[in-house]
C-alpha atoms as a PDB file:
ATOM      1  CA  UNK A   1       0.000   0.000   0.000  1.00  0.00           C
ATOM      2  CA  UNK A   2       1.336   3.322  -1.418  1.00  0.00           C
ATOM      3  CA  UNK A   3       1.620   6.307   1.815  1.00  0.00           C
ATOM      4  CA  UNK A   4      -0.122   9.369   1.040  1.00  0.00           C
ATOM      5  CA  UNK A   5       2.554  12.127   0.260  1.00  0.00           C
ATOM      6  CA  UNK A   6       2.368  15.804   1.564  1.00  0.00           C
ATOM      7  CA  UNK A   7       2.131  18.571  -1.038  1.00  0.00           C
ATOM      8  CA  UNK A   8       5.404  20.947  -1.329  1.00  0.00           C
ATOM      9  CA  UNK A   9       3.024  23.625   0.077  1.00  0.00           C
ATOM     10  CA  UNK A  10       2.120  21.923   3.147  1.00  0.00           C
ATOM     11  CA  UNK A  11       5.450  20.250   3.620  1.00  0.00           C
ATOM     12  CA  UNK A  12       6.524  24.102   3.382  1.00  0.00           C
ATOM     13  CA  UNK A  13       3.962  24.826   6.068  1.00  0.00           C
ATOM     14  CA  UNK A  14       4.995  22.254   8.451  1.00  0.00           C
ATOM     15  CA  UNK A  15       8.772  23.225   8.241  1.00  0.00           C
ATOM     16  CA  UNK A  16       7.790  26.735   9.464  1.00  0.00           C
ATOM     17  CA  UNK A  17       5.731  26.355  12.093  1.00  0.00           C
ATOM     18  CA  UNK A  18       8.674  23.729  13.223  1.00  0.00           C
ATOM     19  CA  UNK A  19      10.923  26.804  12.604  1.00  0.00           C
ATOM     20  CA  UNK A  20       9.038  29.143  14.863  1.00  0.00           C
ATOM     21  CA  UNK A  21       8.423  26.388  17.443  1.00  0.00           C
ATOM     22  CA  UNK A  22      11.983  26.395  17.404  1.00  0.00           C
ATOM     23  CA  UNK A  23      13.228  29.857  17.672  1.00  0.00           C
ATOM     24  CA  UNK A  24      10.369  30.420  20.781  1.00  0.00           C
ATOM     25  CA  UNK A  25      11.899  27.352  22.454  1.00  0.00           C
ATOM     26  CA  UNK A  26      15.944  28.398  21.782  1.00  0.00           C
ATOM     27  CA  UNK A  27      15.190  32.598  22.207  1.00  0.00           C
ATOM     28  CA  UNK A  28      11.907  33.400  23.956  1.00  0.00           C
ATOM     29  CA  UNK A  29      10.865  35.394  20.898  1.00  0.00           C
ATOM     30  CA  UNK A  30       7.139  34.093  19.765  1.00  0.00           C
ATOM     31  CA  UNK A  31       6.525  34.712  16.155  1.00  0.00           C
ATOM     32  CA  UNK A  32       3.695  32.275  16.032  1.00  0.00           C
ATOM     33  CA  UNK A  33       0.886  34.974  15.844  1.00  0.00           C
ATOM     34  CA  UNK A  34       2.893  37.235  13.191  1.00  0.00           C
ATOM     35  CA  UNK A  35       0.564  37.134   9.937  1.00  0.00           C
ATOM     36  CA  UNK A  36       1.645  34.080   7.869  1.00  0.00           C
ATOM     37  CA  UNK A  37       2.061  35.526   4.715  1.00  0.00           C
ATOM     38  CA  UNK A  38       4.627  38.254   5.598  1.00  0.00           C
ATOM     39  CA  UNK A  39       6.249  35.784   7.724  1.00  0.00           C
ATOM     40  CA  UNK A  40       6.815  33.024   5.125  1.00  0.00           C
ATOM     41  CA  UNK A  41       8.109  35.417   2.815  1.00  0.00           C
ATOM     42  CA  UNK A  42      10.821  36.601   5.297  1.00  0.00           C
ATOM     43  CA  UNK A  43      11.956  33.412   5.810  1.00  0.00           C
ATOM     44  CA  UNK A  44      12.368  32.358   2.078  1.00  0.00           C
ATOM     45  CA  UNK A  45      14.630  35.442   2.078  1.00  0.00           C
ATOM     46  CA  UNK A  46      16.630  34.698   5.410  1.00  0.00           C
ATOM     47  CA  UNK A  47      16.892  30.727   3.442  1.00  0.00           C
ATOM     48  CA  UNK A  48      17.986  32.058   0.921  1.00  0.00           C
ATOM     49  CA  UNK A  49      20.283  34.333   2.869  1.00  0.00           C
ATOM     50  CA  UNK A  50      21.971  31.401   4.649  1.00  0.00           C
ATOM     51  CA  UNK A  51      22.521  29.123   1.716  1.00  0.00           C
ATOM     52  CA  UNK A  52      20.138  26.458   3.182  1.00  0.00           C
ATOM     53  CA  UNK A  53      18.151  24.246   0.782  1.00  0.00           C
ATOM     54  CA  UNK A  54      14.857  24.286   3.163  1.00  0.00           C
ATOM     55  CA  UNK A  55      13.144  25.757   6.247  1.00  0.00           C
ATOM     56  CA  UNK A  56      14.451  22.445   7.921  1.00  0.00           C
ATOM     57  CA  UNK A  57      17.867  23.023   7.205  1.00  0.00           C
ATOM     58  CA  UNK A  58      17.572  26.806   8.380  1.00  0.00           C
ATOM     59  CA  UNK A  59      16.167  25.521  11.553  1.00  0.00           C
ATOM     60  CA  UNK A  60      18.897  22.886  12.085  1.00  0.00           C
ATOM     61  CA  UNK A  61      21.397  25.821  12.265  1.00  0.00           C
ATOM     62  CA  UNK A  62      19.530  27.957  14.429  1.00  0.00           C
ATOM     63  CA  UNK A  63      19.089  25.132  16.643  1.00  0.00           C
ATOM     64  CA  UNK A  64      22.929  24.288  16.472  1.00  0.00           C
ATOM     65  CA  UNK A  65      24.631  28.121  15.609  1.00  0.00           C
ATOM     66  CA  UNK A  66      24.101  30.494  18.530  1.00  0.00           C
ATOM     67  CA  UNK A  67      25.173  33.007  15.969  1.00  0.00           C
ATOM     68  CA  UNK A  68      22.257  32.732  13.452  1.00  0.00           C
ATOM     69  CA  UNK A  69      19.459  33.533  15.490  1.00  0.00           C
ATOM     70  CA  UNK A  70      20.740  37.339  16.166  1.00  0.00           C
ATOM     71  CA  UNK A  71      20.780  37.883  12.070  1.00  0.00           C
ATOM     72  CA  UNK A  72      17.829  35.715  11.879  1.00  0.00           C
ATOM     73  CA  UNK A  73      16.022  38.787  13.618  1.00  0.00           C
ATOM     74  CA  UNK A  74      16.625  41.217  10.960  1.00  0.00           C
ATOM     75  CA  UNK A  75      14.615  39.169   8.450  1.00  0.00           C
ATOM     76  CA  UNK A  76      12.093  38.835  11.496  1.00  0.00           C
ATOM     77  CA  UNK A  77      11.440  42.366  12.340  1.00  0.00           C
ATOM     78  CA  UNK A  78      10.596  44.634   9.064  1.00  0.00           C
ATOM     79  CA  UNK A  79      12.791  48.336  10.160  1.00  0.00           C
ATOM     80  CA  UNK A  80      11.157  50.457   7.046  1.00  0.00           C
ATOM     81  CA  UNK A  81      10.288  53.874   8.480  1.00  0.00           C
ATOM     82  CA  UNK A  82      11.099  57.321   7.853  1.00  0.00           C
ATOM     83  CA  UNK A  83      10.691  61.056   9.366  1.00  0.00           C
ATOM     84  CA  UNK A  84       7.418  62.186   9.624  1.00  0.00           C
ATOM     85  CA  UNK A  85       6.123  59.217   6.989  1.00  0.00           C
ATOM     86  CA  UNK A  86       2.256  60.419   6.525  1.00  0.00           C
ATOM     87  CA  UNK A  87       2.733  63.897   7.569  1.00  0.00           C
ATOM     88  CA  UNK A  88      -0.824  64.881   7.603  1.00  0.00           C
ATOM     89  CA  UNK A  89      -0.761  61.928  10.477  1.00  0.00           C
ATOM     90  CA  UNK A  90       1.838  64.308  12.024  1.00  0.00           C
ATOM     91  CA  UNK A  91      -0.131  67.802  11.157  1.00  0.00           C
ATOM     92  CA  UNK A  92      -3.247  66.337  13.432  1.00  0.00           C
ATOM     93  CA  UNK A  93      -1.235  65.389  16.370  1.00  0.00           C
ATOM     94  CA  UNK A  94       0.146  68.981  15.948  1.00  0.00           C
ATOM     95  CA  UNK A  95      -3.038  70.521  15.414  1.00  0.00           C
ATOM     96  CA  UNK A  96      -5.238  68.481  17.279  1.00  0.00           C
ATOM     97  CA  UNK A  97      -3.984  66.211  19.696  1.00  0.00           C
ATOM     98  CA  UNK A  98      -1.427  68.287  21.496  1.00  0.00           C
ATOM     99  CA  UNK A  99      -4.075  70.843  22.296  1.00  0.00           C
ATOM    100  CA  UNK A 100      -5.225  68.357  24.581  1.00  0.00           C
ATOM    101  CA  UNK A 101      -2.527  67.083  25.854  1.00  0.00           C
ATOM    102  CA  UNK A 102      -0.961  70.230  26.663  1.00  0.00           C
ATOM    103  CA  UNK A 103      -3.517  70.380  29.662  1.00  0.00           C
ATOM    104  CA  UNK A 104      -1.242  68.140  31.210  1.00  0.00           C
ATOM    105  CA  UNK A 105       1.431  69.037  33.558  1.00  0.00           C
ATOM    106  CA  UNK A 106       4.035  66.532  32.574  1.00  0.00           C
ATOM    107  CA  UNK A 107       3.293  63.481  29.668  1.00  0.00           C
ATOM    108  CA  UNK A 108       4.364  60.165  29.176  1.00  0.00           C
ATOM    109  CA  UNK A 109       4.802  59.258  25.038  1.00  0.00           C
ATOM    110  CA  UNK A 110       5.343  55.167  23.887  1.00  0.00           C
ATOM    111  CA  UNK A 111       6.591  54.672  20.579  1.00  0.00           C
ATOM    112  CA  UNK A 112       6.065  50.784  20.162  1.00  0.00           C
ATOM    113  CA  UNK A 113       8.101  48.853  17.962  1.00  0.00           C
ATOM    114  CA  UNK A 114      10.309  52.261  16.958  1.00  0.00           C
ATOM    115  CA  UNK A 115      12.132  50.331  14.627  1.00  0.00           C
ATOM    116  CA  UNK A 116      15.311  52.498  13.982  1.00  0.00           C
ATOM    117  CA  UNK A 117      14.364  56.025  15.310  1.00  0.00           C
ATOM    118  CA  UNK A 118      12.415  57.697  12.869  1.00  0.00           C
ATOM    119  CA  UNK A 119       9.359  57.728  14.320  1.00  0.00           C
ATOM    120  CA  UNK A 120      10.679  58.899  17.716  1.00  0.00           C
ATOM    121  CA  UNK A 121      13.104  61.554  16.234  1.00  0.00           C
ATOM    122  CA  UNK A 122      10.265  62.997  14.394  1.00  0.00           C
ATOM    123  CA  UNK A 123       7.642  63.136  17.330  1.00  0.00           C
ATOM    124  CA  UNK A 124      10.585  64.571  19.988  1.00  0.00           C
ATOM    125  CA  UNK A 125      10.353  67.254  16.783  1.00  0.00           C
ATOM    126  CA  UNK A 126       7.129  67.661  16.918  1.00  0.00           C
ATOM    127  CA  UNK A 127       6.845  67.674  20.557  1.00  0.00           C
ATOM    128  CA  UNK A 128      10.018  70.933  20.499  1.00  0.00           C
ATOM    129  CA  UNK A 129       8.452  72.753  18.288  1.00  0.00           C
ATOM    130  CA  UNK A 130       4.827  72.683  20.071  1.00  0.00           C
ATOM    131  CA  UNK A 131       6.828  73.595  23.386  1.00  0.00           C
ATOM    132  CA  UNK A 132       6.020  70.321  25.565  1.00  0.00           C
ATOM    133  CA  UNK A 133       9.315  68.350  24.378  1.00  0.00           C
ATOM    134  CA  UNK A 134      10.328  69.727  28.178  1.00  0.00           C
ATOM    135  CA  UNK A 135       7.849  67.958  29.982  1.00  0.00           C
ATOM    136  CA  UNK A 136       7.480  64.427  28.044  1.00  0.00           C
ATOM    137  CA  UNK A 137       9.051  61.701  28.926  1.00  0.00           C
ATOM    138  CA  UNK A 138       9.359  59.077  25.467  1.00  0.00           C
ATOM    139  CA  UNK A 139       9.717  55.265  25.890  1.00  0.00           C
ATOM    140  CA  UNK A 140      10.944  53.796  22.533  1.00  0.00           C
ATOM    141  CA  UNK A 141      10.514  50.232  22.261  1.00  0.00           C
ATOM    142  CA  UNK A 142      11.122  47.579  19.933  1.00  0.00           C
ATOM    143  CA  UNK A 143      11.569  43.555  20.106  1.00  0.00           C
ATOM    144  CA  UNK A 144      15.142  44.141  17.807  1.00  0.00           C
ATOM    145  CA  UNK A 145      18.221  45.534  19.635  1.00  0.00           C
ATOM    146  CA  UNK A 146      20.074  46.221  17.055  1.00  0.00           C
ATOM    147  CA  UNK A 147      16.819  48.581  15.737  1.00  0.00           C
ATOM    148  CA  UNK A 148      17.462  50.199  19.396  1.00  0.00           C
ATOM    149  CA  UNK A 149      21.211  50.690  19.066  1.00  0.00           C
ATOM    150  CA  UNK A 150      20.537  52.664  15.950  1.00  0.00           C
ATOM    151  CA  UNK A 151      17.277  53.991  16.828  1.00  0.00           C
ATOM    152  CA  UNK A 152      20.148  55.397  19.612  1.00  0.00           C
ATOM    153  CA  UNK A 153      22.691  57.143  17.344  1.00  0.00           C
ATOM    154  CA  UNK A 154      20.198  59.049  15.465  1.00  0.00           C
ATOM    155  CA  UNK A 155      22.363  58.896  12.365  1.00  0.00           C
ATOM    156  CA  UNK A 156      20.614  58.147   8.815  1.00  0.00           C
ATOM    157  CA  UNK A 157      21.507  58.418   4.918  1.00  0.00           C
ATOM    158  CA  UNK A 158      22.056  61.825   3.777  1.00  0.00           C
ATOM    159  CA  UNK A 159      20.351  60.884   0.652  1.00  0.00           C
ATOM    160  CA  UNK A 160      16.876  60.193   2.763  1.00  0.00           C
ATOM    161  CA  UNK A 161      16.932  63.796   4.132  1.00  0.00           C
ATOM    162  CA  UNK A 162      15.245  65.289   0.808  1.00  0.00           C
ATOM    163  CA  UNK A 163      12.012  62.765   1.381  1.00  0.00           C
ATOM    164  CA  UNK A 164      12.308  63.735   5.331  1.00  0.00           C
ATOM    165  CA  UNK A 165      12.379  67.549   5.153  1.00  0.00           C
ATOM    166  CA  UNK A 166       9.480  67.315   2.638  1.00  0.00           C
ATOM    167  CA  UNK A 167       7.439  64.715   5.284  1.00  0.00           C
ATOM    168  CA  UNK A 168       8.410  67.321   7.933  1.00  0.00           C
ATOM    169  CA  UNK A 169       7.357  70.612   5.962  1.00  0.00           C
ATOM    170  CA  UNK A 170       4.098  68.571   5.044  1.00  0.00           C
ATOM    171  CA  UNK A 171       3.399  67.770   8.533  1.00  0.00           C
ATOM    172  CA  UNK A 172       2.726  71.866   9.110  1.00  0.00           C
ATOM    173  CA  UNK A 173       6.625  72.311  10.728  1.00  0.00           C
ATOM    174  CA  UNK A 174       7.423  75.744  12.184  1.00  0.00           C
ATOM    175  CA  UNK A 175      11.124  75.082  11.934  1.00  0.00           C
ATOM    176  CA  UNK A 176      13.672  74.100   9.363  1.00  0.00           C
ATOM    177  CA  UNK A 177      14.170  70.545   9.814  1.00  0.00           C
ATOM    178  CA  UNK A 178      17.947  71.124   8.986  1.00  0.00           C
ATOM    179  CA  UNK A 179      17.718  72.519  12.784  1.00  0.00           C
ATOM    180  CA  UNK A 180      18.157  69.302  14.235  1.00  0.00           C
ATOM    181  CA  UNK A 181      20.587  67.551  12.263  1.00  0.00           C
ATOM    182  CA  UNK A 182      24.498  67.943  11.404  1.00  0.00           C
ATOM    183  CA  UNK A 183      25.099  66.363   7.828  1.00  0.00           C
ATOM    184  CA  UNK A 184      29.138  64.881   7.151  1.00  0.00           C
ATOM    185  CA  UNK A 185      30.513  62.033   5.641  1.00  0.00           C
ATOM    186  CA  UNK A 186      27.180  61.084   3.887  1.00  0.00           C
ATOM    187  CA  UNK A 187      25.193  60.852   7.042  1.00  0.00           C
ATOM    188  CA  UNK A 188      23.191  63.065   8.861  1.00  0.00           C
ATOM    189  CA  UNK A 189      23.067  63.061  12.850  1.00  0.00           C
ATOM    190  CA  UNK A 190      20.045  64.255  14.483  1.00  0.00           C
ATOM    191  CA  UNK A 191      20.896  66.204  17.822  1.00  0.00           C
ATOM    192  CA  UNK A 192      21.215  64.213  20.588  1.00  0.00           C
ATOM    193  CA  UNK A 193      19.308  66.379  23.020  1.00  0.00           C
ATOM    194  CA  UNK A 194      16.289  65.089  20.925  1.00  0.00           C
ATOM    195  CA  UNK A 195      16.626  61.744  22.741  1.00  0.00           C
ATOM    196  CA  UNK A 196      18.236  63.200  26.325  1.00  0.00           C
ATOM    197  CA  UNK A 197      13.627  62.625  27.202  1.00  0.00           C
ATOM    198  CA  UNK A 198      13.757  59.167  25.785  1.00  0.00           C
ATOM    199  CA  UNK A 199      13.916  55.787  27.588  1.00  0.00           C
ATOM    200  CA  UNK A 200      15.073  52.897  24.974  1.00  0.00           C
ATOM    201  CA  UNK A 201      14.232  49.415  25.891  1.00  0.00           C
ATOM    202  CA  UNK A 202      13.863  46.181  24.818  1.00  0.00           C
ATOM    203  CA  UNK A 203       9.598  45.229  24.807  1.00  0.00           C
ATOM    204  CA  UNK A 204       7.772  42.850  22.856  1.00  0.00           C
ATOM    205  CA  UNK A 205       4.003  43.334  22.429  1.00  0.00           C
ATOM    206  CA  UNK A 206       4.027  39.719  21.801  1.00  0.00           C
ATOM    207  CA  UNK A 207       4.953  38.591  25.307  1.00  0.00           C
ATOM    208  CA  UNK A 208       5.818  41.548  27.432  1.00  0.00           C
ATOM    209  CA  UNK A 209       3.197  43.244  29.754  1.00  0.00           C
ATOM    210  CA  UNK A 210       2.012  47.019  30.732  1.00  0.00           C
ATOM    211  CA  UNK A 211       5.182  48.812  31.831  1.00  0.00           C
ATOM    212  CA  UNK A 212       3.310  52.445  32.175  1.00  0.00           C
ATOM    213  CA  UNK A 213       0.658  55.130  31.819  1.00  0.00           C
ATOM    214  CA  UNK A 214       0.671  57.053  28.756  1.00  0.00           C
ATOM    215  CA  UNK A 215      -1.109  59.896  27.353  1.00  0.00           C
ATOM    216  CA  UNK A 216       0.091  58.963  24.251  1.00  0.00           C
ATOM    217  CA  UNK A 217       0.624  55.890  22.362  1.00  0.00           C
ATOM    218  CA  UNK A 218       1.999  55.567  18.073  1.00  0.00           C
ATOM    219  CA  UNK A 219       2.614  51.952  16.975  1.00  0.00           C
ATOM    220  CA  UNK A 220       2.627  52.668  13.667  1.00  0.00           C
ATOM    221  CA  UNK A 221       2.578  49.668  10.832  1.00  0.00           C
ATOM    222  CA  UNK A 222       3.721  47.053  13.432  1.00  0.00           C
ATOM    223  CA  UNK A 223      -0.115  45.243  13.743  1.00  0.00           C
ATOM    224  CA  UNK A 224      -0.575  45.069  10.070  1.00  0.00           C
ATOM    225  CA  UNK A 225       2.363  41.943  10.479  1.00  0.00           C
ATOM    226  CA  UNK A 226       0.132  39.737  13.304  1.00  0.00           C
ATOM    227  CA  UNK A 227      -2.465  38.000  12.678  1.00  0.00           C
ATOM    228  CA  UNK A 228      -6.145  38.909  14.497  1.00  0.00           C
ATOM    229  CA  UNK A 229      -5.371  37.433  17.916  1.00  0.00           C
ATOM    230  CA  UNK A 230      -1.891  38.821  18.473  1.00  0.00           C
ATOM    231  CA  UNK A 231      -3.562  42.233  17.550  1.00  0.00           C
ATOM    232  CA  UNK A 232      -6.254  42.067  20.045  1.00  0.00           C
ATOM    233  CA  UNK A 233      -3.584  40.968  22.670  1.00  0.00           C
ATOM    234  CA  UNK A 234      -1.600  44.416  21.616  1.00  0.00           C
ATOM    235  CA  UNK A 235      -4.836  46.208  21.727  1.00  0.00           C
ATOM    236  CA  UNK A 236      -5.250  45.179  25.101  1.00  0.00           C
ATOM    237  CA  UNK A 237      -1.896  46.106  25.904  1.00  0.00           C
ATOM    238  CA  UNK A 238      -2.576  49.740  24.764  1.00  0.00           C
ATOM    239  CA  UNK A 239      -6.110  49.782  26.203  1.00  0.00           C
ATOM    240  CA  UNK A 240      -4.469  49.104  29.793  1.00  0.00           C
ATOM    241  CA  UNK A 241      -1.067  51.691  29.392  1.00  0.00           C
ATOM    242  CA  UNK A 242      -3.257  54.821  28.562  1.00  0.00           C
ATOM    243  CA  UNK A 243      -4.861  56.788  30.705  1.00  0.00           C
ATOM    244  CA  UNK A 244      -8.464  57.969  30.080  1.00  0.00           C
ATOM    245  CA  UNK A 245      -8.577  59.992  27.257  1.00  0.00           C
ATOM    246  CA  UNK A 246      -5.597  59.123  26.175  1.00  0.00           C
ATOM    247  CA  UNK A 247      -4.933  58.899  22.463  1.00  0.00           C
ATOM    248  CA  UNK A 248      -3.327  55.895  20.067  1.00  0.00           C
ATOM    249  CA  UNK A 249      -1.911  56.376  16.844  1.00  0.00           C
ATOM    250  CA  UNK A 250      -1.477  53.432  14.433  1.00  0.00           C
ATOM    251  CA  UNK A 251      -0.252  53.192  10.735  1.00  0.00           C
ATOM    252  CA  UNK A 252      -2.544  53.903   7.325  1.00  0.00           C
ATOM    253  CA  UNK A 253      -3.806  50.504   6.910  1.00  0.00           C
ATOM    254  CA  UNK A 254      -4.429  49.198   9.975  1.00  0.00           C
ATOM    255  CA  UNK A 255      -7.340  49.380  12.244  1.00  0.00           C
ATOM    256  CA  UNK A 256      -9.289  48.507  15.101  1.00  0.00           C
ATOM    257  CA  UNK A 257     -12.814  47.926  13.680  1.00  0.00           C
ATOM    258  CA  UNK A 258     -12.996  44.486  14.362  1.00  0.00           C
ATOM    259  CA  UNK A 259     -10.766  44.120  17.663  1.00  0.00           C
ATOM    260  CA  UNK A 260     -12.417  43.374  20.741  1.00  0.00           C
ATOM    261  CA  UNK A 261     -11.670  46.585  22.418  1.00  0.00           C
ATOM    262  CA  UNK A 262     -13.410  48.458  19.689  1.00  0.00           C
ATOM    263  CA  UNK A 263     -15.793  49.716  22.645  1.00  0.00           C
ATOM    264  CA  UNK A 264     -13.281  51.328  24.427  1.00  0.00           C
ATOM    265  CA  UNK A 265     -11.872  53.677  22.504  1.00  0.00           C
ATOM    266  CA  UNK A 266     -13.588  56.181  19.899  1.00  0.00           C
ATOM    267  CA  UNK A 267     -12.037  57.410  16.207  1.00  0.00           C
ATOM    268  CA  UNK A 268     -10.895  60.526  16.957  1.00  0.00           C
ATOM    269  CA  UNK A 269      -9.269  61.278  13.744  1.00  0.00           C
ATOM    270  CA  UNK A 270     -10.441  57.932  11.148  1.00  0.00           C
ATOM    271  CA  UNK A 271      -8.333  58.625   8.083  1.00  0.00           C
ATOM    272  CA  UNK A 272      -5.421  59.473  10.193  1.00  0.00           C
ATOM    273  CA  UNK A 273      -6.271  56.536  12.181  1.00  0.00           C
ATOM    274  CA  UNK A 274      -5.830  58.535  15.781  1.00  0.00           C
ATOM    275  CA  UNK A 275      -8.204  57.198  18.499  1.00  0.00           C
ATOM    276  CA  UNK A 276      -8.994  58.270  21.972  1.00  0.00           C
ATOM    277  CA  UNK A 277      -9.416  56.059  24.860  1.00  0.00           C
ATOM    278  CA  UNK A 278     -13.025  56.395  26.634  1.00  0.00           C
ATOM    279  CA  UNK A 279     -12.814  58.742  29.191  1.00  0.00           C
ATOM    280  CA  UNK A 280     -14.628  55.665  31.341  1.00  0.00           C
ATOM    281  CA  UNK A 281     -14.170  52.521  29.463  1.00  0.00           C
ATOM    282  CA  UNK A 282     -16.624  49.435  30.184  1.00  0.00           C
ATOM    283  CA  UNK A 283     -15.318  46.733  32.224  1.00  0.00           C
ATOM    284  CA  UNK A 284     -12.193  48.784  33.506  1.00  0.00           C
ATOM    285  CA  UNK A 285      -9.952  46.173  34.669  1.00  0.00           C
ATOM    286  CA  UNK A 286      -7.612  49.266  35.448  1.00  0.00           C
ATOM    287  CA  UNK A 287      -4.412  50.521  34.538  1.00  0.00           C
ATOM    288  CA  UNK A 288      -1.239  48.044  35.284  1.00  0.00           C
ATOM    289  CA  UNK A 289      -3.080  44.681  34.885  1.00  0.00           C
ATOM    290  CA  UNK A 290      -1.482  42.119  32.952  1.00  0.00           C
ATOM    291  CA  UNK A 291      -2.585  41.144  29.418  1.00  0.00           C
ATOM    292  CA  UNK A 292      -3.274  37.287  28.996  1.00  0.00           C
END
């Protein structure tokens, strides 16, 4: 009797969920819940990247090569940003967001998943120019530490500045952008004192739990990479960090229409995709709970 045989496909599948079984059980990192699409494309690159004929053989070396894993991350976690991308998100927070938030005496900012720095850099901008850089406190997070260690130096490709100082004009700036940066050598370094508010650190929205309270949360084209559940469990993660009325910022094309904590939060700004957290949310489970 002839054994049924697996298709490449789901011979294909089964090597990577045995790859991200293994990388949870040798790193702690849980890419399970990361949207399967994306995913499986990374890892045909990183395959391909390691000269290894299959997933399996990939996974043998991780399993066997301490060494792999950390560039195994890069191909992991997507760091494609730049300053001020989708200024007219920027030119609402400017023009309506910090209104309200300026009624605080002191504010706590969370860029999740800030990838290498742009995002940060340009909302410690933003936050200057607006006068309440003084009194904010930023946490940039991100599940990559090399992301952090750059996100750190503030340094970036000279020959990105053109498409930044147009994102930062767009975004209804009040400065020159070349204000904050020192170009040589090909590179341009962003002042440091734009980071002297920030606390970098190591958090994964996968795993990690509340770690503050905000008044101000951007995770900007992170969720549009996990899949429903994984979303919900960031959602909840957000829901928890910001205080009442606080606001959340996410990226063009994602949304929060069909999460479970839909009813906690209203669209404040849709097409920017800003929402505001309930001033009293149903079923408050309050503010430093942990996320299951």
């Amino acid at each position: 009797m002839t054994e049924p045989t697996l298709s490449a496909r789901t011979l294909e599948d089964i090597e990577l969920d045995l790859l991200l079984e293994a990388i949870y059980q040798r790193s702690h990192y849980d890419f399970r819940g990361y949207s399967r699409a994306s995913l499986a494309r990374r890892m045909e690159q990183a395959r391909q990247h390691f000269g290894c004929a299959s997933l399996s053989m990939l996974q043998h070396r991780l399993l066997h090569d301490p060494s792999v894993f950390h560039n195994l991350l890069n191909f992991l976690t997507v760091q494609v940003s730049e300053l001020f991308r989708d200024p007219a998100y920027y030119r609402v927070l400017r023009e309506q967001v910090l209104p309200h938030l300026r009624t605080y005496p002191s504010l706590k900012v969370w860029v999740a998943g800030c990838s290498d720095g742009e995002e940060l850099y340009s909302l410690a901008i933003l936050f200057r120019e607006e006068g309440l850089e003084a009194r904010t406190i930023f946490y940039a997070t991100d599940i990559n530490p090399d992301a952090l260690r750059k996100a750190e130096t503030g340094i970036y490709a000279i020959d990105r500045l053109p498409q930044f100082t147009e994102n930062h004009r767009a975004s209804g700036a009040k400065t020159s952008l070349s204000d904050y940066y020192t170009a040589a050598y090909g590179a341009a370094v962003f002042d440091k004192s734009l980071r002297a508010q920030t606390v970098f650190s190591q958090h994964s929205l996968v795993s990690d739990q509340v770690f503050a309270e905000v008044h101000l949360i951007s995770c900007r084209n992170v969720l549009i990479y996990f899949d429903r559940q994984l979303q919900d469990r960031a959602f909840g993660l957000f829901e928890q960090s910001l205080v009442r009325g606080g606001f959340l910022g996410l990226g063009m094309q994602e949304t929060m229409s069909f999460s479970g904590y839909t009813a906690h939060f209203d669209s404040f700004a849709s097409k920017e995709k800003i929402y505001r957290r309930h001033a009293r949310c149903p079923a408050d489970r309050g503010v430093l709970n942990g996320v299951s």
